[in-house]
C-alpha atoms as a PDB file:
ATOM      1  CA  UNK A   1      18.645 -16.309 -23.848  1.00  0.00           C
ATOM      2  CA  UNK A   2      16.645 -13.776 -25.764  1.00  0.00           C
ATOM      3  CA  UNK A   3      16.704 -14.341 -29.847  1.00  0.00           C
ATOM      4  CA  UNK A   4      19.844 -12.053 -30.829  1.00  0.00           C
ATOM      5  CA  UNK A   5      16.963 -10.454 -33.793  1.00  0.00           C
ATOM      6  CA  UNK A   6      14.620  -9.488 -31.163  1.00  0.00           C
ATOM      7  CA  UNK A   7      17.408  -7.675 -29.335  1.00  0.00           C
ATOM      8  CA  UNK A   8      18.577  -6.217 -32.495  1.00  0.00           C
ATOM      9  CA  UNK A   9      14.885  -5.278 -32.595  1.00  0.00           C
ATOM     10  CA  UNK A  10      14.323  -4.013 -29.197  1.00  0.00           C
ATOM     11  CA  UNK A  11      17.422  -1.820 -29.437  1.00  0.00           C
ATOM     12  CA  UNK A  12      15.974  -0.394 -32.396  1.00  0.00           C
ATOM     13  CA  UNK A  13      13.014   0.399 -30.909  1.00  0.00           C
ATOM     14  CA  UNK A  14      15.059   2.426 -27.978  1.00  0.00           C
ATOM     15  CA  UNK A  15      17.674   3.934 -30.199  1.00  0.00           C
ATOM     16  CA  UNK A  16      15.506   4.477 -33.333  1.00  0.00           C
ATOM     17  CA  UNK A  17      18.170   5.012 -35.771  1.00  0.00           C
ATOM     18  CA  UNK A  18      19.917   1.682 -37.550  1.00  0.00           C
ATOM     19  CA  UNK A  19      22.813   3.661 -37.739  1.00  0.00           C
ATOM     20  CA  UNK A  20      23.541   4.247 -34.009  1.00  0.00           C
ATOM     21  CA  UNK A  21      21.879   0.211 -33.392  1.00  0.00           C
ATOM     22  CA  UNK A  22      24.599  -1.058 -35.206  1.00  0.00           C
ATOM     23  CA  UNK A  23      27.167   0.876 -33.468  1.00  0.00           C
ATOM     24  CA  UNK A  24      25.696   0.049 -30.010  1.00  0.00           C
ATOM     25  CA  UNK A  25      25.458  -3.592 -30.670  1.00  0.00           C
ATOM     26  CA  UNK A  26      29.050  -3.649 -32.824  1.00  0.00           C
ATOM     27  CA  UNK A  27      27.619  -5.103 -35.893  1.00  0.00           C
ATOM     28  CA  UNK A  28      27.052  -3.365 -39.460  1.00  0.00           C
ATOM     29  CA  UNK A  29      24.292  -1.671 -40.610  1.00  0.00           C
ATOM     30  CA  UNK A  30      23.025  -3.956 -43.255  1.00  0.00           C
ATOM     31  CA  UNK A  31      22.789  -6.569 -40.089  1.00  0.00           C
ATOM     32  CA  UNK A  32      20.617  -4.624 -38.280  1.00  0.00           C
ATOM     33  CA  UNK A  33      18.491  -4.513 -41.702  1.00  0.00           C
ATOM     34  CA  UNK A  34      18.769  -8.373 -42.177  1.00  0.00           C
ATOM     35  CA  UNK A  35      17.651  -8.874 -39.342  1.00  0.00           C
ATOM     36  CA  UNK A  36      14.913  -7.007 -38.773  1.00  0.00           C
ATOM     37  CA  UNK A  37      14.068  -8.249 -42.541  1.00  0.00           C
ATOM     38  CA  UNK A  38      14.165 -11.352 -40.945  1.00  0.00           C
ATOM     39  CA  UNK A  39      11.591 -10.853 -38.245  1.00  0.00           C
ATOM     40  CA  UNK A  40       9.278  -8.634 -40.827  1.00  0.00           C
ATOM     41  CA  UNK A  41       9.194 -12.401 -43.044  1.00  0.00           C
ATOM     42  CA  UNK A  42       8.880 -14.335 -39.756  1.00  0.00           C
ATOM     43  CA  UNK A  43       6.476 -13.062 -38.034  1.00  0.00           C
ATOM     44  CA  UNK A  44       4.323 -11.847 -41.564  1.00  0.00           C
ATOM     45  CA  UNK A  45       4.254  -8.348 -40.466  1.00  0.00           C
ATOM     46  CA  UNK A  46       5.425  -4.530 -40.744  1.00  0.00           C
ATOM     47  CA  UNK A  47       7.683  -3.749 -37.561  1.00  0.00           C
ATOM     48  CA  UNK A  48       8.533  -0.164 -38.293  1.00  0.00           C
ATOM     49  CA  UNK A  49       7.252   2.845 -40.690  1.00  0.00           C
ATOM     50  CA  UNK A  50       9.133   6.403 -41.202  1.00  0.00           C
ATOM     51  CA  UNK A  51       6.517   9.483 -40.355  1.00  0.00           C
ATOM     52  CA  UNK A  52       8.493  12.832 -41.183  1.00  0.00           C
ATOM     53  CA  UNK A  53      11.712  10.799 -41.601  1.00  0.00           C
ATOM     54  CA  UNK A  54      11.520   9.383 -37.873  1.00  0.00           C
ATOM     55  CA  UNK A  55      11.703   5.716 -37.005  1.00  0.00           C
ATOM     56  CA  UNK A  56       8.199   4.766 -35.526  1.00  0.00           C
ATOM     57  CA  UNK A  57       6.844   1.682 -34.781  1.00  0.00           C
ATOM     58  CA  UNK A  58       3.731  -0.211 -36.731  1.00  0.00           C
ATOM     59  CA  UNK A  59       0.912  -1.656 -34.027  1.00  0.00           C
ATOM     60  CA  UNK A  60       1.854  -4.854 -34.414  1.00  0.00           C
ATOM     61  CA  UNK A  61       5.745  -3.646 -34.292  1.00  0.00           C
ATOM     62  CA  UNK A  62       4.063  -2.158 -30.747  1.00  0.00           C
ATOM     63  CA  UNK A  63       3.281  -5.723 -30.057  1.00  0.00           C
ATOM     64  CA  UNK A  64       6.246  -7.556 -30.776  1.00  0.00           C
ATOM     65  CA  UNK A  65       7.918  -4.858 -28.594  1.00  0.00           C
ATOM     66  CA  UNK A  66       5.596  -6.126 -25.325  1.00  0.00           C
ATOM     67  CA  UNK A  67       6.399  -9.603 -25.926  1.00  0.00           C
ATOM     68  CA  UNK A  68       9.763  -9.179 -26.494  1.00  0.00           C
ATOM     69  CA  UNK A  69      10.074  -6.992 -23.579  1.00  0.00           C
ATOM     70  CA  UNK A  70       8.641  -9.740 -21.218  1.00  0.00           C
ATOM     71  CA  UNK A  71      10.692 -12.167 -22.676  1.00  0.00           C
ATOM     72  CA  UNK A  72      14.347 -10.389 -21.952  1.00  0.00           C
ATOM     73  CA  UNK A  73      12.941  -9.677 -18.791  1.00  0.00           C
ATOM     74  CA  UNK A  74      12.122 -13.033 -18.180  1.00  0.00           C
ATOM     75  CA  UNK A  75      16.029 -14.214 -19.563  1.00  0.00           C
ATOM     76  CA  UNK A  76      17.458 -12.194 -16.943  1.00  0.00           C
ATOM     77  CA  UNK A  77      15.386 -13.023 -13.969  1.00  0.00           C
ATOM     78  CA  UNK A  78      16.108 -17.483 -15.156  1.00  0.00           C
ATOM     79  CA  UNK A  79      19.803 -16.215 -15.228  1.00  0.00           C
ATOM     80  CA  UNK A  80      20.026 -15.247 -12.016  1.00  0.00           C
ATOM     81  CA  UNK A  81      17.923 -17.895 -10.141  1.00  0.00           C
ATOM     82  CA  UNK A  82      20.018 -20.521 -12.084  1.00  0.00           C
ATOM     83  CA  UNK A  83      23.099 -18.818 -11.127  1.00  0.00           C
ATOM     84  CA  UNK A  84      22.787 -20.993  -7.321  1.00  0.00           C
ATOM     85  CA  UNK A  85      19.994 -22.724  -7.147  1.00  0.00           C
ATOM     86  CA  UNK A  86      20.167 -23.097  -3.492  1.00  0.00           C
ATOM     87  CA  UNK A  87      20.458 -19.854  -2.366  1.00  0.00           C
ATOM     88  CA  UNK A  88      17.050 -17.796  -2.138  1.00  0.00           C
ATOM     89  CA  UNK A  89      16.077 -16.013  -5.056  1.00  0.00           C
ATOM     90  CA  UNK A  90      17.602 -12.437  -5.327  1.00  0.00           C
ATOM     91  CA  UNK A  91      15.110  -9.917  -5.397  1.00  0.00           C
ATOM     92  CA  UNK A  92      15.303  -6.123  -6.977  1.00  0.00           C
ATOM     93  CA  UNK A  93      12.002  -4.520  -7.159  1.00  0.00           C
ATOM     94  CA  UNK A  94      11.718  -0.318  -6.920  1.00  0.00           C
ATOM     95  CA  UNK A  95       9.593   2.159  -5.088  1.00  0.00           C
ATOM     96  CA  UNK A  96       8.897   5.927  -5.297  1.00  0.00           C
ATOM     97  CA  UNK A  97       9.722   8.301  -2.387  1.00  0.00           C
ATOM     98  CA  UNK A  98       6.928   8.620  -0.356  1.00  0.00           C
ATOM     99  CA  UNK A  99       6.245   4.418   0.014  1.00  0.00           C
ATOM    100  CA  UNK A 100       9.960   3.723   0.036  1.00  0.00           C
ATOM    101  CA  UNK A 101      10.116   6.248   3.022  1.00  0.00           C
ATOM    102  CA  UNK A 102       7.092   5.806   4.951  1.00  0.00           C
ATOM    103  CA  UNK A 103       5.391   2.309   3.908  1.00  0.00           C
ATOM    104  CA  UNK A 104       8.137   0.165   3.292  1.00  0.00           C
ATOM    105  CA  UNK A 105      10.068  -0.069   6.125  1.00  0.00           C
ATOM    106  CA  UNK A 106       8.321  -2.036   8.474  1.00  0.00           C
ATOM    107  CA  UNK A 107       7.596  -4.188   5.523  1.00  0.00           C
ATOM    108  CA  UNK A 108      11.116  -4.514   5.211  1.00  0.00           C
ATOM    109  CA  UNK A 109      11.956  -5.398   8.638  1.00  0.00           C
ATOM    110  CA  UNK A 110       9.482  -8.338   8.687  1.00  0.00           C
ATOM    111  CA  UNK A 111      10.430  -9.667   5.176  1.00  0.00           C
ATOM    112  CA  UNK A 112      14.426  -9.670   6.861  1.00  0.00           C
ATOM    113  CA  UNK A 113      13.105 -11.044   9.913  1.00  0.00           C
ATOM    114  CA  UNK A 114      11.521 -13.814   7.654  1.00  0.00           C
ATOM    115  CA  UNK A 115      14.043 -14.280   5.395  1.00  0.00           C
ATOM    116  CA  UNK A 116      17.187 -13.591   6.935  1.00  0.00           C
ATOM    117  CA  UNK A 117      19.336 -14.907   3.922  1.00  0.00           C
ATOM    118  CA  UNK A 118      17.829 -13.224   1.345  1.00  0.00           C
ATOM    119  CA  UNK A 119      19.679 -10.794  -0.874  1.00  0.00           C
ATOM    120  CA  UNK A 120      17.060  -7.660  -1.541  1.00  0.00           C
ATOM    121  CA  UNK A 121      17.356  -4.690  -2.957  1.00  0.00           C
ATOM    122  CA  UNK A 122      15.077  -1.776  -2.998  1.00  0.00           C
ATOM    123  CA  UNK A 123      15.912   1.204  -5.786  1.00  0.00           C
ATOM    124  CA  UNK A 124      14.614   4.255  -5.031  1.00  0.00           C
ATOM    125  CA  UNK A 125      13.323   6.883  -7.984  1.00  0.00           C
ATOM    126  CA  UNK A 126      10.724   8.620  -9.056  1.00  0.00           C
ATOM    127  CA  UNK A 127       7.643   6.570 -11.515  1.00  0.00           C
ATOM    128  CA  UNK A 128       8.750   7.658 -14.887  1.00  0.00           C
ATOM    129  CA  UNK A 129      12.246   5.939 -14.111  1.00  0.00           C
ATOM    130  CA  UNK A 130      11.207   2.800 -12.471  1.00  0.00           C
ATOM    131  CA  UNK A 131       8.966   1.865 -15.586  1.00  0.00           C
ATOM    132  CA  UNK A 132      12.142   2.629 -17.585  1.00  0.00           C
ATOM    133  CA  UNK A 133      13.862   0.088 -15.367  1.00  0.00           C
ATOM    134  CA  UNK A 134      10.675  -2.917 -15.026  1.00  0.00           C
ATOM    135  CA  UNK A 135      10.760  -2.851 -19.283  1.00  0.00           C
ATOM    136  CA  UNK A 136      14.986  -3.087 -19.026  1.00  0.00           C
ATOM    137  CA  UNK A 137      14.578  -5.990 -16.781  1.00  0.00           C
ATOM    138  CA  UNK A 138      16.772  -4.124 -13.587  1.00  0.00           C
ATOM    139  CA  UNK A 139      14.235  -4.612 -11.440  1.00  0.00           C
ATOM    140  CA  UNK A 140      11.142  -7.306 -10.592  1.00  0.00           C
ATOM    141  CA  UNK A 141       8.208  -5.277  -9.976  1.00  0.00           C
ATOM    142  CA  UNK A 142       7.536  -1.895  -8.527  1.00  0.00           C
ATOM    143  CA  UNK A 143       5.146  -0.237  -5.991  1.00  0.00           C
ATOM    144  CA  UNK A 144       4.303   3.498  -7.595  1.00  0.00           C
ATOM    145  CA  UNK A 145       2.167   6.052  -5.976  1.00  0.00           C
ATOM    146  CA  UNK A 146       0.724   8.252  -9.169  1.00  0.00           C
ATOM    147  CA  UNK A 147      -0.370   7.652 -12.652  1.00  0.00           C
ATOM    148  CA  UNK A 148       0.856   5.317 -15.001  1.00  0.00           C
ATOM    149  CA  UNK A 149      -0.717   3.518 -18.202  1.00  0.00           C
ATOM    150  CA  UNK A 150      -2.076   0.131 -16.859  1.00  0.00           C
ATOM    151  CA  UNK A 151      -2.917  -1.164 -20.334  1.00  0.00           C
ATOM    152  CA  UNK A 152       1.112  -1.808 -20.814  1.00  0.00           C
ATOM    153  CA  UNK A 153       2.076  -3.421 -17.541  1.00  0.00           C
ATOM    154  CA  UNK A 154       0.072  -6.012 -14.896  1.00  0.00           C
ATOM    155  CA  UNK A 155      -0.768  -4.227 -11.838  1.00  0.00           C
ATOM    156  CA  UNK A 156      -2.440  -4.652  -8.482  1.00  0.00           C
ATOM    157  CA  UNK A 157      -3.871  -2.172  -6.113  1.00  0.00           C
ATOM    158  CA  UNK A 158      -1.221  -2.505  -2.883  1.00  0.00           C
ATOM    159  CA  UNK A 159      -3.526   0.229  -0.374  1.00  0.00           C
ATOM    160  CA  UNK A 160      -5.591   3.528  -1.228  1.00  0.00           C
ATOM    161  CA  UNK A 161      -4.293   6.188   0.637  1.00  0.00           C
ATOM    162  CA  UNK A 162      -5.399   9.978   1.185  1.00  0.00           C
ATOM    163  CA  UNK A 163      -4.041  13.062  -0.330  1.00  0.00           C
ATOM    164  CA  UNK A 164      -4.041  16.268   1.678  1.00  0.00           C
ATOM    165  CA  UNK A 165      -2.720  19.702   1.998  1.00  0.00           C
ATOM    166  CA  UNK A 166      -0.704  20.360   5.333  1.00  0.00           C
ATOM    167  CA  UNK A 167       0.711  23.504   6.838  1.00  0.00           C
ATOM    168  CA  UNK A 168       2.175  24.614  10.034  1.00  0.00           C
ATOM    169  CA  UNK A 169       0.165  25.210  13.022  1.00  0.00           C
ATOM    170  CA  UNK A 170       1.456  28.580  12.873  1.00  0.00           C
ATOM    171  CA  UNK A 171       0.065  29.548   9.412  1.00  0.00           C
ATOM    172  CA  UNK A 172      -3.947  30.634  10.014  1.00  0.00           C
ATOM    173  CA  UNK A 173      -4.715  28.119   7.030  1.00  0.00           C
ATOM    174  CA  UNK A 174      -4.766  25.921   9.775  1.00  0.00           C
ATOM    175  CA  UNK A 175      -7.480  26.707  12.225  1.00  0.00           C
ATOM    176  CA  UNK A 176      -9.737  27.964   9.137  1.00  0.00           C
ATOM    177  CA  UNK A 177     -12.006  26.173   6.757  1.00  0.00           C
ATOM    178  CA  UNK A 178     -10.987  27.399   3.626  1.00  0.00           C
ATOM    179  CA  UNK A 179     -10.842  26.611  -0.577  1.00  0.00           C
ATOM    180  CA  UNK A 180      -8.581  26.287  -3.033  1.00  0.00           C
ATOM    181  CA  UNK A 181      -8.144  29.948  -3.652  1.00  0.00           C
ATOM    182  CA  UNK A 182      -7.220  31.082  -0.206  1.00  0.00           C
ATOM    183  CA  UNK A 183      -4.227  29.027  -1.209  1.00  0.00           C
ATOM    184  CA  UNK A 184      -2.977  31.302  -4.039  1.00  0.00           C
ATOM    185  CA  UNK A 185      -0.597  33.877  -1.872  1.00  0.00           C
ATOM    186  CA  UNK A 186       1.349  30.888  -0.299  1.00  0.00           C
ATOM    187  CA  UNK A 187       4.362  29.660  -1.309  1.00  0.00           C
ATOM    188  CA  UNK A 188       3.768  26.253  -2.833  1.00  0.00           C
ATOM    189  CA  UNK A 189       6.375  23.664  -1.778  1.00  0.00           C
ATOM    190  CA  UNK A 190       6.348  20.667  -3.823  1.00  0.00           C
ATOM    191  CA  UNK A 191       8.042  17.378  -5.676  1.00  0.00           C
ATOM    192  CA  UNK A 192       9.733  17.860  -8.790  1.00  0.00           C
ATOM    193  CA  UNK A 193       8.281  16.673 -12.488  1.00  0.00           C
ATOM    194  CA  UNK A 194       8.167  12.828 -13.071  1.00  0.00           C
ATOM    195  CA  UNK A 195       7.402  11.915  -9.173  1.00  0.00           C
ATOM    196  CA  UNK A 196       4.328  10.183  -8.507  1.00  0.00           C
ATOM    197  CA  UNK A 197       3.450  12.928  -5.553  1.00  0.00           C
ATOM    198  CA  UNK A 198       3.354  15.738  -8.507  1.00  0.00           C
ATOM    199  CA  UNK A 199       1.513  13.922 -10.991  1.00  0.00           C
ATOM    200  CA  UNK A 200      -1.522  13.274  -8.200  1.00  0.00           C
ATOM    201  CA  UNK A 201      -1.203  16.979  -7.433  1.00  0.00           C
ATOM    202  CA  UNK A 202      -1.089  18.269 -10.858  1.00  0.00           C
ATOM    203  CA  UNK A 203      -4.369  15.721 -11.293  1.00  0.00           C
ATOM    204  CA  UNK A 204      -6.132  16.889  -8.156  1.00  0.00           C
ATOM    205  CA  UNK A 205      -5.434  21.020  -9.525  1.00  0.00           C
ATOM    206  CA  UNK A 206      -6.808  19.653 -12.997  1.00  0.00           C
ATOM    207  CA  UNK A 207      -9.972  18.437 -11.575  1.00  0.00           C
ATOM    208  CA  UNK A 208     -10.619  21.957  -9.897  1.00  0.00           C
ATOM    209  CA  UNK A 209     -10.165  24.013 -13.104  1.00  0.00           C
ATOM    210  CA  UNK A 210      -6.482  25.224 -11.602  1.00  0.00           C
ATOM    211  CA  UNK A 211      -3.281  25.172 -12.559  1.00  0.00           C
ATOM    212  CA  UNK A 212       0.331  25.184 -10.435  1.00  0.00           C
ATOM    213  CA  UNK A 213       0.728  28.704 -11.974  1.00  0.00           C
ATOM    214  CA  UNK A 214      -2.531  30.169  -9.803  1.00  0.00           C
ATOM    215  CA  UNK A 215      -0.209  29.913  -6.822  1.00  0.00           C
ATOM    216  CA  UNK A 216       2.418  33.590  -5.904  1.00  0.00           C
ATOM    217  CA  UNK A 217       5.258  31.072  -5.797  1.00  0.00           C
ATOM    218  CA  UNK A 218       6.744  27.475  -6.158  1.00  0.00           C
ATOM    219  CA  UNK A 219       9.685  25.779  -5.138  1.00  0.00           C
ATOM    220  CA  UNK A 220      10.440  22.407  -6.092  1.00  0.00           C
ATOM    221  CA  UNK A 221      11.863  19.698  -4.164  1.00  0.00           C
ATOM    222  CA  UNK A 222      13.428  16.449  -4.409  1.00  0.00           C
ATOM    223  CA  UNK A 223      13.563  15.418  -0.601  1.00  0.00           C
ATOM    224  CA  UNK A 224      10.138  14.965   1.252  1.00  0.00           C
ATOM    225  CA  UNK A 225      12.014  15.675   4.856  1.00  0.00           C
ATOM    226  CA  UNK A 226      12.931  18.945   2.867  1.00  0.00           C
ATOM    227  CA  UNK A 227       9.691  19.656   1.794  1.00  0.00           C
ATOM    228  CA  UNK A 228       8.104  18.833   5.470  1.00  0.00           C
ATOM    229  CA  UNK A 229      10.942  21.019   7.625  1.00  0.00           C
ATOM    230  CA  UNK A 230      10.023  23.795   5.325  1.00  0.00           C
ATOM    231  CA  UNK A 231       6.499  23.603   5.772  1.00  0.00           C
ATOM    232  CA  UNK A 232       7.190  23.336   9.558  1.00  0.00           C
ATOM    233  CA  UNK A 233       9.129  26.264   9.776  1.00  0.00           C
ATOM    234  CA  UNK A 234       5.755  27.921   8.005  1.00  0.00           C
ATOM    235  CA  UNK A 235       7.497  28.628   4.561  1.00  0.00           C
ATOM    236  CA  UNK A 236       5.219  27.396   2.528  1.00  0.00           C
ATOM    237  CA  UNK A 237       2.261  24.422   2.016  1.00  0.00           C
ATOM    238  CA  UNK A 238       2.237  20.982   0.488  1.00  0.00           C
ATOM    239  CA  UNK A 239       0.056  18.450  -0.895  1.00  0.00           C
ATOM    240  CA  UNK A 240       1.397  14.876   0.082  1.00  0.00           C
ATOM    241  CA  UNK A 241       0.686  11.728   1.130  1.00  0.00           C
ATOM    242  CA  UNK A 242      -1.416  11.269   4.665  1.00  0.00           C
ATOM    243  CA  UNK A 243       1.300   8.386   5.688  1.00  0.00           C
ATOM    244  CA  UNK A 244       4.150  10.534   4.892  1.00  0.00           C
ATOM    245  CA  UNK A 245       2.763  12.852   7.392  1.00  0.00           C
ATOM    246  CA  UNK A 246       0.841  10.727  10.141  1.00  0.00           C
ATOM    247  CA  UNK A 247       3.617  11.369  12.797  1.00  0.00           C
ATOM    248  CA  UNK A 248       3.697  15.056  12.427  1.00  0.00           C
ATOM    249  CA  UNK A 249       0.096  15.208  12.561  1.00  0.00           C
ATOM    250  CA  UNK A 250       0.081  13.284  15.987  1.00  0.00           C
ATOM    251  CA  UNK A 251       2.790  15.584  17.175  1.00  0.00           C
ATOM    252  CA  UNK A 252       1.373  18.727  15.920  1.00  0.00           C
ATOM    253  CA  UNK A 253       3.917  19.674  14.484  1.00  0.00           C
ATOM    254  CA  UNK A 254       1.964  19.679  10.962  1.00  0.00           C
ATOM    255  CA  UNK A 255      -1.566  20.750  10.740  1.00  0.00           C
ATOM    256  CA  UNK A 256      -4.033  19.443   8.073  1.00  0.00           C
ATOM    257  CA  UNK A 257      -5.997  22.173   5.793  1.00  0.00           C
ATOM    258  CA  UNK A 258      -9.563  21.615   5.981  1.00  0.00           C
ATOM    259  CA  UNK A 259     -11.411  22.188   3.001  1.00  0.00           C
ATOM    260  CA  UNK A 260     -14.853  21.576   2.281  1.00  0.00           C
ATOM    261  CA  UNK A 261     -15.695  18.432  -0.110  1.00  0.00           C
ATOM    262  CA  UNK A 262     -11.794  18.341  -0.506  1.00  0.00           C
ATOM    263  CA  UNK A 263     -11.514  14.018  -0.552  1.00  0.00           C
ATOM    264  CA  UNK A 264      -8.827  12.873  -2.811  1.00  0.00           C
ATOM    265  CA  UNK A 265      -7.882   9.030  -2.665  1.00  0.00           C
ATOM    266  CA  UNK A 266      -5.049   7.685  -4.708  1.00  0.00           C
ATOM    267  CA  UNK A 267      -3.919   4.221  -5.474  1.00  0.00           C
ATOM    268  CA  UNK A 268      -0.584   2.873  -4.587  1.00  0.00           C
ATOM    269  CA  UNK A 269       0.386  -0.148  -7.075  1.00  0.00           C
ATOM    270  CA  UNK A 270       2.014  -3.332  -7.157  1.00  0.00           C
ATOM    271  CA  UNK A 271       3.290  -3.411 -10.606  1.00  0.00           C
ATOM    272  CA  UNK A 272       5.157  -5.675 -13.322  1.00  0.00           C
ATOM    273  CA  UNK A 273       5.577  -6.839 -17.024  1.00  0.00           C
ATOM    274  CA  UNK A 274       2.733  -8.268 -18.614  1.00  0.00           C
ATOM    275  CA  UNK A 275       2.949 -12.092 -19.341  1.00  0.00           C
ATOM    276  CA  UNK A 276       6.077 -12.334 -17.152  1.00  0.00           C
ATOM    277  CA  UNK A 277       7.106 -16.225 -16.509  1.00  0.00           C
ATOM    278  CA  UNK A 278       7.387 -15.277 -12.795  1.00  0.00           C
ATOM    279  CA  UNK A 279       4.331 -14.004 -12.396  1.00  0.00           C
ATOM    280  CA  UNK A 280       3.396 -16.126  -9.605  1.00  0.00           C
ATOM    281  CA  UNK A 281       6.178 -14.988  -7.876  1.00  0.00           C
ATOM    282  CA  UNK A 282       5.400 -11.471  -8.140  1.00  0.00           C
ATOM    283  CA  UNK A 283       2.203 -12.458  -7.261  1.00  0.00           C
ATOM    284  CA  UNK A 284       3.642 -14.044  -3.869  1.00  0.00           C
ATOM    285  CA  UNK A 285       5.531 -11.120  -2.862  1.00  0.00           C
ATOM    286  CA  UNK A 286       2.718  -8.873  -3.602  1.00  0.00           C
ATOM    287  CA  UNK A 287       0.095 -10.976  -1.505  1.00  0.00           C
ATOM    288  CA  UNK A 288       3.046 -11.081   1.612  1.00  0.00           C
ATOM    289  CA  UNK A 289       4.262  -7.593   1.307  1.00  0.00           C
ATOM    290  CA  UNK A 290       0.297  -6.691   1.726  1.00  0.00           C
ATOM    291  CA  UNK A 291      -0.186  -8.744   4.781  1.00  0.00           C
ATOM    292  CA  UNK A 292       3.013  -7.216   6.563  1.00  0.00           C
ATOM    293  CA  UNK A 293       1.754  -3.468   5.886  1.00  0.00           C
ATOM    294  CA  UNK A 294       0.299  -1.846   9.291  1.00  0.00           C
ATOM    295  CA  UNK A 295      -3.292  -1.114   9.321  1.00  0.00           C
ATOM    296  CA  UNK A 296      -3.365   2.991   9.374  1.00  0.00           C
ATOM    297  CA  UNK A 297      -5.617   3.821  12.681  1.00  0.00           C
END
């Protein structure tokens, strides 16, 4: 059970007022103080410092934040192993769109296969919110496609896949070796903000002095099969994934763009809580989940 002053403190940290801390938590104000007076004499530190009257943490407030984050992390995961010890382990972990779609499943169908008891679950969202739910403790660990600030969490490279821009086989991008600016009177079809498949686009624009706004048009999408029936019925391009695609490409259905020195490669990561207790779990569903993944031809 985490220390009730570190949640105190870690609610804090989230809410940043003391005001609206001790209403979430139903205890007074000068609680909230006391105890975060008590951690301050503890721990021999400053926790928190007001810049232009907002809340804001102190670095070593920063670290007491990581540690205490592991730690409730770590209370929840003990609470529900001990809730029956002989049952195997729930296990919650997340995964963006395009790996949740088109890398996990056969993953998942071995891991059933081999466990047939166990009770999984496998959230869904884009990266921004599963790293909001990996710090709350809702889920284990997390495989993200896109970028994400590795000196705050323990991660592990799960495959390096390829980026590329598809179109239709009846758009003329397709049988032509072009660059990036033959690109700028389509309609751009893409993911919205916060998913890992925008970031790496955003990144890849970035890198060749462009911006989203050098295309005619965007339209933003929260579906990939959305985003790949448009682009088949030659209403716009994409940049995605090559796995989400590799069917379509077989099929011909979807065409890859060809452009000259165009090689982007992006990691997809295994990711979790620094100085979790269960690390060695994670560890052991990371190195089995990466032995069940096809080998891309």
């Amino acid at each position: 059970m985490l220390d009730f002053r570190l949640e105190t403190f870690l609610t804090l940290c989230k809410l940043k007022s003391y005001t609206k801390t001790a209403e979430y938590l139903h205890i007074t104000q000068p609680a909230v103080s006391q105890h975060i007076r008590y951690l301050e004499e503890h721990y021999k530190i400053k926790l928190f410092t007001y810049k232009k009257r907002s809340l804001t943490l102190t670095e070593e407030g920063e670290m007491l934040k990581s540690f205490a984050m592991t730690m409730q992390a770590g209370s929840n995961k003990i609470k529900l192993m001990l809730s029956d010890v002989n049952k195997i382990h729930p296990l919650t972990f997340g995964a963006t769109l395009t790996i949740a779609e088109y890398t996990m499943p056969p993953i998942l169908a071995k891991t059933l296969l081999d466990y047939p008891t166990i009770d999984l679950t496998m959230e869904v969202d884009n990266t921004q919110v599963l790293l909001e739910k990996l710090i709350d403790g809702k889920i284990d660990f997390a495989l993200l496609e896109g970028h994400f600030d590795k000196s705050k969490y323990e991660s592990k490279i799960f495959s390096i896949e390829r980026f590329i821009p598809v179109c239709s086989p009846k758009n003329p991008l397709a049988y032509n070796v072009v660059n990036f600016t033959d690109f700028f009177n389509e309609r751009l079809i893409l993911r919205e903000k916060g998913s890992g498949t925008r970031e790496v686009f955003e990144q890849t624009l970035y890198e060749h002095n462009l911006t989203i706004s050098n295309f005619r048009s965007v339209s933003k999408m929260g579906n990939m099969s959305v985003i790949k029936n448009l682009v088949k019925q030659n209403l716009g391009i994409t940049f995605l994934y090559e796995e989400a695609v590799l069917e379509e490409l077989a099929n011909g259905k979807l065409c890859e763009i060809q452009i000259p020195d165009f090689k982007v490669n992006r990691e997809f990561n295994f990711v979790f809580l620094k100085n979790s207790v269960h690390e060695e779990e994670y560890l052991r569903w990371f190195r089995y989940f990466k032995t069940k993944k096809p080998v891309s031809v």
